[in-house]
PDB file of N, CA and C in Angstrom:
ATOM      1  N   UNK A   1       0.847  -1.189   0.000  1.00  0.00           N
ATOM      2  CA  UNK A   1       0.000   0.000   0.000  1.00  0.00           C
ATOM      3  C   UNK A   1       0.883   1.239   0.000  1.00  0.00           C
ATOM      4  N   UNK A   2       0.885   1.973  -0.969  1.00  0.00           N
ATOM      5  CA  UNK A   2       1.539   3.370  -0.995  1.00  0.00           C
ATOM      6  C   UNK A   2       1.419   4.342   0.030  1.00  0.00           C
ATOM      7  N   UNK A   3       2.420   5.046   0.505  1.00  0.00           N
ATOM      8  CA  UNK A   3       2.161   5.718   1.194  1.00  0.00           C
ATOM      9  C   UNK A   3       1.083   7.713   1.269  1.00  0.00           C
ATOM     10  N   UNK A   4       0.386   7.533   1.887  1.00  0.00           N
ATOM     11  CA  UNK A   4      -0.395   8.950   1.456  1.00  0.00           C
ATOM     12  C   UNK A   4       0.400  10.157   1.126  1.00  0.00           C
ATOM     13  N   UNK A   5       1.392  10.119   1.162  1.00  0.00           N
ATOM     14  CA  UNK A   5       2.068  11.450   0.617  1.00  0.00           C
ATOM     15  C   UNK A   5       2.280  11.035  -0.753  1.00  0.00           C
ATOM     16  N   UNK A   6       2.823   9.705  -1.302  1.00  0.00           N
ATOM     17  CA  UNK A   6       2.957   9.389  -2.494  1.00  0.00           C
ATOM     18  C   UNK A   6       1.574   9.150  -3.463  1.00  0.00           C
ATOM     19  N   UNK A   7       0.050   8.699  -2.843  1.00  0.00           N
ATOM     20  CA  UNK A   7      -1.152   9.077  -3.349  1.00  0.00           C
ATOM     21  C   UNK A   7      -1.164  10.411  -3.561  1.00  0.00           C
ATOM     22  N   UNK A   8      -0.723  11.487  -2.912  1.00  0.00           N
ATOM     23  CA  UNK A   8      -1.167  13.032  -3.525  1.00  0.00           C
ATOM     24  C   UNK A   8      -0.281  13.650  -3.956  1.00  0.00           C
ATOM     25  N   UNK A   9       1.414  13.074  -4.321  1.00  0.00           N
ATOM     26  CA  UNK A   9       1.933  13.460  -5.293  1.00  0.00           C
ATOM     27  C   UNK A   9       1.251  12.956  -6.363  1.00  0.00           C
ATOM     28  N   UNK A  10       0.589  11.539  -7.025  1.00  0.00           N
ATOM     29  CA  UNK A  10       0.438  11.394  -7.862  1.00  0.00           C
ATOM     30  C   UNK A  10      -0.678  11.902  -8.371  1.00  0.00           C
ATOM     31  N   UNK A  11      -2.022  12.059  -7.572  1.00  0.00           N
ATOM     32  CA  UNK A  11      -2.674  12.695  -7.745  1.00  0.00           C
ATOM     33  C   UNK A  11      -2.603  14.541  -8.208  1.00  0.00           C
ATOM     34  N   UNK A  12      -1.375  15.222  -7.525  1.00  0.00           N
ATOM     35  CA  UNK A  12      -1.168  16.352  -8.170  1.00  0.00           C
ATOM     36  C   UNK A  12      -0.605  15.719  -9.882  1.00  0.00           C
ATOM     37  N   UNK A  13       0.261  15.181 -10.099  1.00  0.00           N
ATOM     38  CA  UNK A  13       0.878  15.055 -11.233  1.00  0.00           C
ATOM     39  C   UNK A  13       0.048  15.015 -12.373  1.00  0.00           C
ATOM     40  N   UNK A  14      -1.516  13.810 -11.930  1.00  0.00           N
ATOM     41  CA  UNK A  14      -2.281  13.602 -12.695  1.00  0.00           C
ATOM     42  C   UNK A  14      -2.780  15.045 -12.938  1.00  0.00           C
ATOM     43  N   UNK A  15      -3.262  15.589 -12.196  1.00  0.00           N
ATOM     44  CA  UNK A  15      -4.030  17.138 -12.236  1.00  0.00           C
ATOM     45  C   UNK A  15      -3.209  17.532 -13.012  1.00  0.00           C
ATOM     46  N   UNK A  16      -1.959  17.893 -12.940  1.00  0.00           N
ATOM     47  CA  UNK A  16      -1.323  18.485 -13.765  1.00  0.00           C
ATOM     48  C   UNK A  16      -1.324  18.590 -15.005  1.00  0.00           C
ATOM     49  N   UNK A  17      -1.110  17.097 -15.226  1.00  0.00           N
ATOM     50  CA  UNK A  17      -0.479  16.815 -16.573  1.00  0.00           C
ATOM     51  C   UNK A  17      -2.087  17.227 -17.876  1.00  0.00           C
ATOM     52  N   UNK A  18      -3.448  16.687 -16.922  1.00  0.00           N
ATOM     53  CA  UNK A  18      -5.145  16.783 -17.633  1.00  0.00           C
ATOM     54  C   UNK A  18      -5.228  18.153 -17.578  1.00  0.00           C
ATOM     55  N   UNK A  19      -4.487  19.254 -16.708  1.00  0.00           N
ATOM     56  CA  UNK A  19      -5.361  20.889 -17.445  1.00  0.00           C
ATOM     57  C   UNK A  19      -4.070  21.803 -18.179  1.00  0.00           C
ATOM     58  N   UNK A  20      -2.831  21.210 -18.053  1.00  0.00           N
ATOM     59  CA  UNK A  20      -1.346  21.767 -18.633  1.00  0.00           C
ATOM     60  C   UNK A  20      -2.159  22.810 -19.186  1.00  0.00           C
ATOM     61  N   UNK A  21      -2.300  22.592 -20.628  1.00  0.00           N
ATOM     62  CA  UNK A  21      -2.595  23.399 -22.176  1.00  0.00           C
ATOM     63  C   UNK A  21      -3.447  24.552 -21.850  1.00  0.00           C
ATOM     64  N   UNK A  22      -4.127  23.779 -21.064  1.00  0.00           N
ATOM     65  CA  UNK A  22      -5.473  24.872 -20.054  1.00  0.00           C
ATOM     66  C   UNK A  22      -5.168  26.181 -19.477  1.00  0.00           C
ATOM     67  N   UNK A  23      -4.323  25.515 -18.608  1.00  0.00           N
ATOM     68  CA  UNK A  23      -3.578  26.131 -17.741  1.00  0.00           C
ATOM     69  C   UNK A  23      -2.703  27.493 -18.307  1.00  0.00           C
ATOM     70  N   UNK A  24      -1.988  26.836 -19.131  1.00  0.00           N
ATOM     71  CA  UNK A  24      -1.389  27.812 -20.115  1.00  0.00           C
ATOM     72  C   UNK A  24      -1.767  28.658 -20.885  1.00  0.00           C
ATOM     73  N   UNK A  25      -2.878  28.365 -21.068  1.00  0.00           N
ATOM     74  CA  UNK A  25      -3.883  29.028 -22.378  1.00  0.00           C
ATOM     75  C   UNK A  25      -4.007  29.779 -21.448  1.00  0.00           C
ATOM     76  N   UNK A  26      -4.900  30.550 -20.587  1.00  0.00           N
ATOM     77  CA  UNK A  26      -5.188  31.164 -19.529  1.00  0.00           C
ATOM     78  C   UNK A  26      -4.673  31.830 -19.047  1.00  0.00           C
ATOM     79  N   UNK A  27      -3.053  31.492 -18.402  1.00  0.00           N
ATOM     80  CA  UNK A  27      -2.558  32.500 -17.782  1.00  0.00           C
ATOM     81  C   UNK A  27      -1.882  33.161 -18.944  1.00  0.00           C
ATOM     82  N   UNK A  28      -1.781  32.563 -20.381  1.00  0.00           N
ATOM     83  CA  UNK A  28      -0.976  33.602 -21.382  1.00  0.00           C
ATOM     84  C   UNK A  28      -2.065  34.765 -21.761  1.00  0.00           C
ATOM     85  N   UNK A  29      -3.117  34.820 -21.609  1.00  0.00           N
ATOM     86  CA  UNK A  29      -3.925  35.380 -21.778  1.00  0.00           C
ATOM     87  C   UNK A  29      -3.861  36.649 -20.487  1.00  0.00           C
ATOM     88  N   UNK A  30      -4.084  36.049 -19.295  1.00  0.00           N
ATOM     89  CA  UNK A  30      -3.991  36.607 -18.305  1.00  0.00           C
ATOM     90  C   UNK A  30      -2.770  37.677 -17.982  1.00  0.00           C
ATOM     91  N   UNK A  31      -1.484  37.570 -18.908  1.00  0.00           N
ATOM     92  CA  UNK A  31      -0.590  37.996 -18.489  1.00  0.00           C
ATOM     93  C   UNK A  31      -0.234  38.998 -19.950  1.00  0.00           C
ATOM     94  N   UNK A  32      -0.752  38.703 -20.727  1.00  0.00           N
ATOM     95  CA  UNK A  32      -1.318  39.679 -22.283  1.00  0.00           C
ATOM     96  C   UNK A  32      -1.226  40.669 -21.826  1.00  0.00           C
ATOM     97  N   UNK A  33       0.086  41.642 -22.202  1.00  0.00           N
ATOM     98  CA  UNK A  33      -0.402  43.376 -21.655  1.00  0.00           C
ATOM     99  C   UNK A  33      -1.523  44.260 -22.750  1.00  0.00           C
ATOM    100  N   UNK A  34      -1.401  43.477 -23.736  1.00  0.00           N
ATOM    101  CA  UNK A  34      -1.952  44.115 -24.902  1.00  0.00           C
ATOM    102  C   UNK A  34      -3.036  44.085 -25.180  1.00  0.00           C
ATOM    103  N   UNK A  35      -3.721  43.006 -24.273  1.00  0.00           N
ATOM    104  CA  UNK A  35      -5.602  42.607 -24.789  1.00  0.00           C
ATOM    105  C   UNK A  35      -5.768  43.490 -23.460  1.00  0.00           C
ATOM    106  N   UNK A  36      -7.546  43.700 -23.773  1.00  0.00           N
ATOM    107  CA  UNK A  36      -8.002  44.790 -22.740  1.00  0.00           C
ATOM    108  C   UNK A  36      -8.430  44.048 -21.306  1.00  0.00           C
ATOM    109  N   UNK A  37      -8.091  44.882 -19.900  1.00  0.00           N
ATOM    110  CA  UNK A  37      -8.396  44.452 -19.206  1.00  0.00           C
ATOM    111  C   UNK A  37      -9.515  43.629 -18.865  1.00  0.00           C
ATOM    112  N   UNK A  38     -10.758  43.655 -19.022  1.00  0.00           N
ATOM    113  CA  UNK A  38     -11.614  43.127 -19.195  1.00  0.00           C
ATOM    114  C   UNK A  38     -11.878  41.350 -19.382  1.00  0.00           C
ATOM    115  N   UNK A  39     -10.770  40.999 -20.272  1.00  0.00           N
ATOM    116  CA  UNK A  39     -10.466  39.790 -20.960  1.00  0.00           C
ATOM    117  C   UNK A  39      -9.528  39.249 -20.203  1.00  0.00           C
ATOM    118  N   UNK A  40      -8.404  40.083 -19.534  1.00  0.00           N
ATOM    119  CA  UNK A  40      -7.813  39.392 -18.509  1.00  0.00           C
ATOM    120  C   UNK A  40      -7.978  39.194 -17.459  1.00  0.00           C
ATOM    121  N   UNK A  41      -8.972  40.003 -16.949  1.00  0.00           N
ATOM    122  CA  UNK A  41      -9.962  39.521 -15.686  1.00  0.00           C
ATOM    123  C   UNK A  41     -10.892  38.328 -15.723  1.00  0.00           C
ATOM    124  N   UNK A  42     -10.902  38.374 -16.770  1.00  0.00           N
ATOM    125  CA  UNK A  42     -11.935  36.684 -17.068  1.00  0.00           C
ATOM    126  C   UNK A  42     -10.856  35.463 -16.955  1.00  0.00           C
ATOM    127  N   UNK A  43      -9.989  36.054 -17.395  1.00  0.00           N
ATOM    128  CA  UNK A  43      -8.769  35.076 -17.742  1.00  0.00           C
ATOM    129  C   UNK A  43      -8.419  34.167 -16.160  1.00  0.00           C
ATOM    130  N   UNK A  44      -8.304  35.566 -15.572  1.00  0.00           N
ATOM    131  CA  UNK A  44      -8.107  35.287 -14.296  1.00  0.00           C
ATOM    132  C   UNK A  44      -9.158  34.631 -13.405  1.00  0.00           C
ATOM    133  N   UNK A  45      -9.950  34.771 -13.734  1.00  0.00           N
ATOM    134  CA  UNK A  45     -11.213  34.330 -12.689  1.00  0.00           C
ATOM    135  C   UNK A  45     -11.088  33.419 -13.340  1.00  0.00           C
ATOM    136  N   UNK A  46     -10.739  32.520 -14.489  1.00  0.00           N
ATOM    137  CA  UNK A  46     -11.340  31.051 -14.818  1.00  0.00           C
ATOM    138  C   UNK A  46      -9.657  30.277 -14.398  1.00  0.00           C
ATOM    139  N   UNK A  47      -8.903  31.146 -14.463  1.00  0.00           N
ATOM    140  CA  UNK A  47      -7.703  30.440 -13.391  1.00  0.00           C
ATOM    141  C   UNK A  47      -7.834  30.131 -12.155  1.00  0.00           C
ATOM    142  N   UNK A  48      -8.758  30.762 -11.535  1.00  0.00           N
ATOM    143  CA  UNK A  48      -9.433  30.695  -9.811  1.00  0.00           C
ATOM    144  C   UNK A  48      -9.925  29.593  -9.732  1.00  0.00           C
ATOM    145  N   UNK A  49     -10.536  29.409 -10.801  1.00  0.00           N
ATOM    146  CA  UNK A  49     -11.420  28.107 -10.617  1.00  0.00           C
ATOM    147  C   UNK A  49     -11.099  26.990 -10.634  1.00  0.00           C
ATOM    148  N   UNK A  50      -9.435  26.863 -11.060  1.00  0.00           N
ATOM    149  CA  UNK A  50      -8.695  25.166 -10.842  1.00  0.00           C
ATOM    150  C   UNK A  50      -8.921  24.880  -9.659  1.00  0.00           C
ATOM    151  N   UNK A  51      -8.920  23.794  -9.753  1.00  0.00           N
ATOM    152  CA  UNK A  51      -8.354  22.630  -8.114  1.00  0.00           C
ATOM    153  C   UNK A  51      -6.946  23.163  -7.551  1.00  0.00           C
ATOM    154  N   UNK A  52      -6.847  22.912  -6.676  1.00  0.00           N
ATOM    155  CA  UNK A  52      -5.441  22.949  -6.217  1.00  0.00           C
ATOM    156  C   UNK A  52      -4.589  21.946  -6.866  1.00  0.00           C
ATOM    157  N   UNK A  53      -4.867  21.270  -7.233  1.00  0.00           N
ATOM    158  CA  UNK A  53      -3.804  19.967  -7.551  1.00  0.00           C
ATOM    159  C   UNK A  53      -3.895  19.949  -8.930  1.00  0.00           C
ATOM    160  N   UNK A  54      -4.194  21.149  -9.815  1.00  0.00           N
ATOM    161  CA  UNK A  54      -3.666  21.605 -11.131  1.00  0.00           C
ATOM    162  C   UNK A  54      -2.400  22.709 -11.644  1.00  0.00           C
ATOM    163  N   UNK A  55      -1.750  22.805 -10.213  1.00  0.00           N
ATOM    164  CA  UNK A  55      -0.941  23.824  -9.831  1.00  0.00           C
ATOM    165  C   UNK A  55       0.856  23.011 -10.263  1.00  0.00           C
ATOM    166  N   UNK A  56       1.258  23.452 -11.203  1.00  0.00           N
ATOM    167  CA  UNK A  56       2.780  22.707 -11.115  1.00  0.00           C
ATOM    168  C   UNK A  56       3.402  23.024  -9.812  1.00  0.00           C
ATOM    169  N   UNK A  57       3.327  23.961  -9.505  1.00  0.00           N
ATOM    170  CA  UNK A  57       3.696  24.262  -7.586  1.00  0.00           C
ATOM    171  C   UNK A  57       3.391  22.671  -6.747  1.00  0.00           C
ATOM    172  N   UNK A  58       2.483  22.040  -6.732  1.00  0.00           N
ATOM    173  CA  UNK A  58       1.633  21.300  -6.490  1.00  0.00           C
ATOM    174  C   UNK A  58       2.754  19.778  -6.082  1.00  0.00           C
ATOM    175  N   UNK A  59       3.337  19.778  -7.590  1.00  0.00           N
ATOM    176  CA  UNK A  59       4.302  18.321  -7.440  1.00  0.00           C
ATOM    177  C   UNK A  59       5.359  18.675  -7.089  1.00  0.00           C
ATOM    178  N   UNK A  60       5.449  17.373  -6.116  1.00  0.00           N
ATOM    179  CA  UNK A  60       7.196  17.549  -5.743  1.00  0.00           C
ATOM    180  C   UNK A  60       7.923  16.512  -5.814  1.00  0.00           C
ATOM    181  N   UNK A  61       9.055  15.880  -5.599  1.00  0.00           N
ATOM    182  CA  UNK A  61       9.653  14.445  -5.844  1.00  0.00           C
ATOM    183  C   UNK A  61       9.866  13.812  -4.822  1.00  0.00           C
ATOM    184  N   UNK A  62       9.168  12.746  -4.477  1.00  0.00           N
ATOM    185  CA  UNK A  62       9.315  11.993  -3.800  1.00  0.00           C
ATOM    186  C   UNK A  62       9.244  10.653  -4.179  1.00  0.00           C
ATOM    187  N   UNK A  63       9.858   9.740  -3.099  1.00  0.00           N
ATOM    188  CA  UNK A  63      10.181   8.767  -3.526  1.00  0.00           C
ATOM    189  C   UNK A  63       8.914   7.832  -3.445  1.00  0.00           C
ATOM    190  N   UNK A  64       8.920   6.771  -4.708  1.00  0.00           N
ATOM    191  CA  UNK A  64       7.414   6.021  -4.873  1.00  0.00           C
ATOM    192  C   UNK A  64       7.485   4.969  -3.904  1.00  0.00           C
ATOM    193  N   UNK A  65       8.791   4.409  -2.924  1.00  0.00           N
ATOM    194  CA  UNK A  65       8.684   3.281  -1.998  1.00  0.00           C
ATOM    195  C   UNK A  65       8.010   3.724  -0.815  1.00  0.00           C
ATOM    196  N   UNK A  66       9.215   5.134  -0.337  1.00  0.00           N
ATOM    197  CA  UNK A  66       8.929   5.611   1.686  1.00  0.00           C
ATOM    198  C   UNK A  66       7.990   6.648   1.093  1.00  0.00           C
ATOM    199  N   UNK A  67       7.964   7.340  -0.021  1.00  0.00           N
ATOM    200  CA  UNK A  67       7.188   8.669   0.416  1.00  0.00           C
ATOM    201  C   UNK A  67       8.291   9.766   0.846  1.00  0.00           C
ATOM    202  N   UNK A  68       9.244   9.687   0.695  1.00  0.00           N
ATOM    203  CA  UNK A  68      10.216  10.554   1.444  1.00  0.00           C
ATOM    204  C   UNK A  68      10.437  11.693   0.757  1.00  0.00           C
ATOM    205  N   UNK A  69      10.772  13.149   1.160  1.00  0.00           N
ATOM    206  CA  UNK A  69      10.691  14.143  -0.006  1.00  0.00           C
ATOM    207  C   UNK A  69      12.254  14.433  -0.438  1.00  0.00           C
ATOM    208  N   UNK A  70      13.016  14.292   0.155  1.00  0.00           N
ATOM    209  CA  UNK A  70      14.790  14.677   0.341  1.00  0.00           C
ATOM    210  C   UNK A  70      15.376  13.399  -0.403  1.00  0.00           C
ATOM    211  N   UNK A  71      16.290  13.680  -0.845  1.00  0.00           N
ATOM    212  CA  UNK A  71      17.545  12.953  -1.599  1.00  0.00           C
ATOM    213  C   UNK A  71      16.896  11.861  -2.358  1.00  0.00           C
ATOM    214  N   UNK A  72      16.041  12.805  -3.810  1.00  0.00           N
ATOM    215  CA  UNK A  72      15.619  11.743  -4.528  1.00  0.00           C
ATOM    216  C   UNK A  72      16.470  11.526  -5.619  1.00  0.00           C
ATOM    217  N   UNK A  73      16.977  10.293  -6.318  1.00  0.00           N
ATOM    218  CA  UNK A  73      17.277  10.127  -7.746  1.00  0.00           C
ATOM    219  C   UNK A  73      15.856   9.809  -8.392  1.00  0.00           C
ATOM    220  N   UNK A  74      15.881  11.361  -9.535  1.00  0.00           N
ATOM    221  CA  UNK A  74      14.796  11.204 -10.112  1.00  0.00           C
ATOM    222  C   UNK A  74      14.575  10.583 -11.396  1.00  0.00           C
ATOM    223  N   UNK A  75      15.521  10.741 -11.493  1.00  0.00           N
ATOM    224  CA  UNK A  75      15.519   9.418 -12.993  1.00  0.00           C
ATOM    225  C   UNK A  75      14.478   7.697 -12.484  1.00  0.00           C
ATOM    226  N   UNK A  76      14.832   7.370 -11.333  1.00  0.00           N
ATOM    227  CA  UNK A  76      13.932   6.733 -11.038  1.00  0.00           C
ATOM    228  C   UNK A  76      13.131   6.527  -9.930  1.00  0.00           C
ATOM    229  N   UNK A  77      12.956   7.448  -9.150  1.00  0.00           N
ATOM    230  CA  UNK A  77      11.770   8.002  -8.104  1.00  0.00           C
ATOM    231  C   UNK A  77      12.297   7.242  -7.189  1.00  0.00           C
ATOM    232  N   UNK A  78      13.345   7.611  -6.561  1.00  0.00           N
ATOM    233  CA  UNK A  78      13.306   6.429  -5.513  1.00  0.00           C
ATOM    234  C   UNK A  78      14.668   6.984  -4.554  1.00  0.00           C
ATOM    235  N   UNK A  79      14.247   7.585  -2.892  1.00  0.00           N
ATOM    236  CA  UNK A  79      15.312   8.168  -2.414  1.00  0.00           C
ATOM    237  C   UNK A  79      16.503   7.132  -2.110  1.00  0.00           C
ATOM    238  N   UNK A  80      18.055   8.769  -1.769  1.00  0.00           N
ATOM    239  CA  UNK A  80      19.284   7.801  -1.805  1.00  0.00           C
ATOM    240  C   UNK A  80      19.431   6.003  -1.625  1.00  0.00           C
ATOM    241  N   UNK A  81      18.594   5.828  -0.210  1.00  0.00           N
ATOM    242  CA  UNK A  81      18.480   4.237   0.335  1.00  0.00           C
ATOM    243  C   UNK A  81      17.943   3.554  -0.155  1.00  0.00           C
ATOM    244  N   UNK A  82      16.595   3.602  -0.941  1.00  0.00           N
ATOM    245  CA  UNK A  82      15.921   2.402  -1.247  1.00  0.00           C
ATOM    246  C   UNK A  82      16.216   2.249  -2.334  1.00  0.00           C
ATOM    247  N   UNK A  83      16.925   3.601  -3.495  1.00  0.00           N
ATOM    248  CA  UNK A  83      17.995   2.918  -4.692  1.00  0.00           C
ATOM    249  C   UNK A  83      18.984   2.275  -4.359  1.00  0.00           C
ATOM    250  N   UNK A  84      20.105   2.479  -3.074  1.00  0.00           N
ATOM    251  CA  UNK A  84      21.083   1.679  -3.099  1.00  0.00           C
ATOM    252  C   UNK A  84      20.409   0.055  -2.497  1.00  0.00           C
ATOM    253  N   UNK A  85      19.506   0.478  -1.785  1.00  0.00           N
ATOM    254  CA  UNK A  85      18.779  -1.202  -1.769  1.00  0.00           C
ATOM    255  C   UNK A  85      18.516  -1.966  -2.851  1.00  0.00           C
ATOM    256  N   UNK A  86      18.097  -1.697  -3.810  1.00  0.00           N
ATOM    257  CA  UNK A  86      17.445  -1.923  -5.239  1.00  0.00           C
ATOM    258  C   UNK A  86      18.762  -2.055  -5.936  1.00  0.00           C
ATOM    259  N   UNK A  87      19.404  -1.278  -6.059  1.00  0.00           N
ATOM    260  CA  UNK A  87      20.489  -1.823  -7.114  1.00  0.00           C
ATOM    261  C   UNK A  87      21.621  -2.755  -6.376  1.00  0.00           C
ATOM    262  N   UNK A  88      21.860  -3.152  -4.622  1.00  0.00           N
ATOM    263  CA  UNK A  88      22.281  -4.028  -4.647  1.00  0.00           C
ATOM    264  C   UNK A  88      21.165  -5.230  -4.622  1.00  0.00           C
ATOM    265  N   UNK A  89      20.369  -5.623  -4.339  1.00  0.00           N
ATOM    266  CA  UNK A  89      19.435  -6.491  -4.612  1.00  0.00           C
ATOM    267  C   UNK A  89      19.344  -6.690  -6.298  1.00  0.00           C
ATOM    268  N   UNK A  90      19.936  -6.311  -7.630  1.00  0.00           N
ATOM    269  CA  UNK A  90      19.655  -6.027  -8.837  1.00  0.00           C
ATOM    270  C   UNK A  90      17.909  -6.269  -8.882  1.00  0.00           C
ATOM    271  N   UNK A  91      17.844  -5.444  -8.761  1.00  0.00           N
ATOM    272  CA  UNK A  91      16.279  -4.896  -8.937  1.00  0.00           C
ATOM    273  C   UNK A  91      16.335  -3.944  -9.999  1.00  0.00           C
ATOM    274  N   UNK A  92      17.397  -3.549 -10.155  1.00  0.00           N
ATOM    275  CA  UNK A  92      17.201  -1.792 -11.058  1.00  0.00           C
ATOM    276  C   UNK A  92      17.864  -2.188 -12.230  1.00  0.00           C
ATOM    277  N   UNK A  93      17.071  -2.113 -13.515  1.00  0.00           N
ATOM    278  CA  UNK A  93      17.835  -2.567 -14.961  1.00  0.00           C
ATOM    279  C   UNK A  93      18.864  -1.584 -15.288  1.00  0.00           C
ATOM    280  N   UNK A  94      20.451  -1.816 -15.227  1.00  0.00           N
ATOM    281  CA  UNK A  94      21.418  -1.307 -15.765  1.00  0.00           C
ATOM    282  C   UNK A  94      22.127  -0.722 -14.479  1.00  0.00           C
ATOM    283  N   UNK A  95      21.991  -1.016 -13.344  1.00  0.00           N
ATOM    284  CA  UNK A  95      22.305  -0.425 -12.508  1.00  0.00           C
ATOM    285  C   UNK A  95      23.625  -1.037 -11.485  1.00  0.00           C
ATOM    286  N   UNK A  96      24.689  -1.139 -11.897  1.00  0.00           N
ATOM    287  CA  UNK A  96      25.817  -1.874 -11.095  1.00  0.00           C
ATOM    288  C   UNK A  96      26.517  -1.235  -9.952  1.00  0.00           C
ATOM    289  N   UNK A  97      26.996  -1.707  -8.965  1.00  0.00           N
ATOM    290  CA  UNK A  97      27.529  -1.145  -8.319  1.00  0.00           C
ATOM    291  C   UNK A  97      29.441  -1.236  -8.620  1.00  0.00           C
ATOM    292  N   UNK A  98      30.035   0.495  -8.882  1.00  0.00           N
ATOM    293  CA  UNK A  98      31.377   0.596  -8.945  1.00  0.00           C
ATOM    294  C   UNK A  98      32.128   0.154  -7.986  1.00  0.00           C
ATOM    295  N   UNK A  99      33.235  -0.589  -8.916  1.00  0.00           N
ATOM    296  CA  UNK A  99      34.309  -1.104  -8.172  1.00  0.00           C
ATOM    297  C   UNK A  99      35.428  -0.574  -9.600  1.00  0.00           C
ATOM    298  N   UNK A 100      36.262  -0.062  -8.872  1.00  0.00           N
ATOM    299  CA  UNK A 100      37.830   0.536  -9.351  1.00  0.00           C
ATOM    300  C   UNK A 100      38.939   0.042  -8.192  1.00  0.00           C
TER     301      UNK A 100
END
């Protein structure tokens, strides 16, 4: 069972990723010095109206095992320890441990 901090990272991510274009459309509008105020006040009020968890602010990296927010390798979601667990266990495709 995942941990609840890692349910509402993913849940922000999802938000994210379903209003992006939206999102964008909107605040480029919103931030238009050139169209009349009017239009960017709408702009703005239909930006009000996201969820919170449509916010790229929103995601952060944590790791998909502990949930942990600090010392992630994000290439594969997973903080300092439970990658070096994983790649000595070879769990992790391509992943060896150096010896020189």
């Amino acid at each position: 069972m995942p941990n609840v901090r890692v349910l509402r990272d993913l849940k922000a991510r999802h938000g994210v990723n379903a209003n992006e274009i939206l999102r964008r459309a909107y605040l480029y509008v919103a931030r238009n010095q050139t169209l009349p105020p009017q239009v960017r006040f709408q702009a703005q009020l239909q930006l009000n109206t996201f969820g919170r968890y449509t916010r790229p602010t929103t995601v952060k990296n944590r790791c998909t095992e502990t949930g942990k927010g600090r010392g992630i390798i994000s290439e594969f979601g997973l903080s300092r320890y439970q990658f070096r667990l994983k790649a000595l266990a070879n769990e992790l495709p391509g992943v060896r441990k150096a010896s020189w």
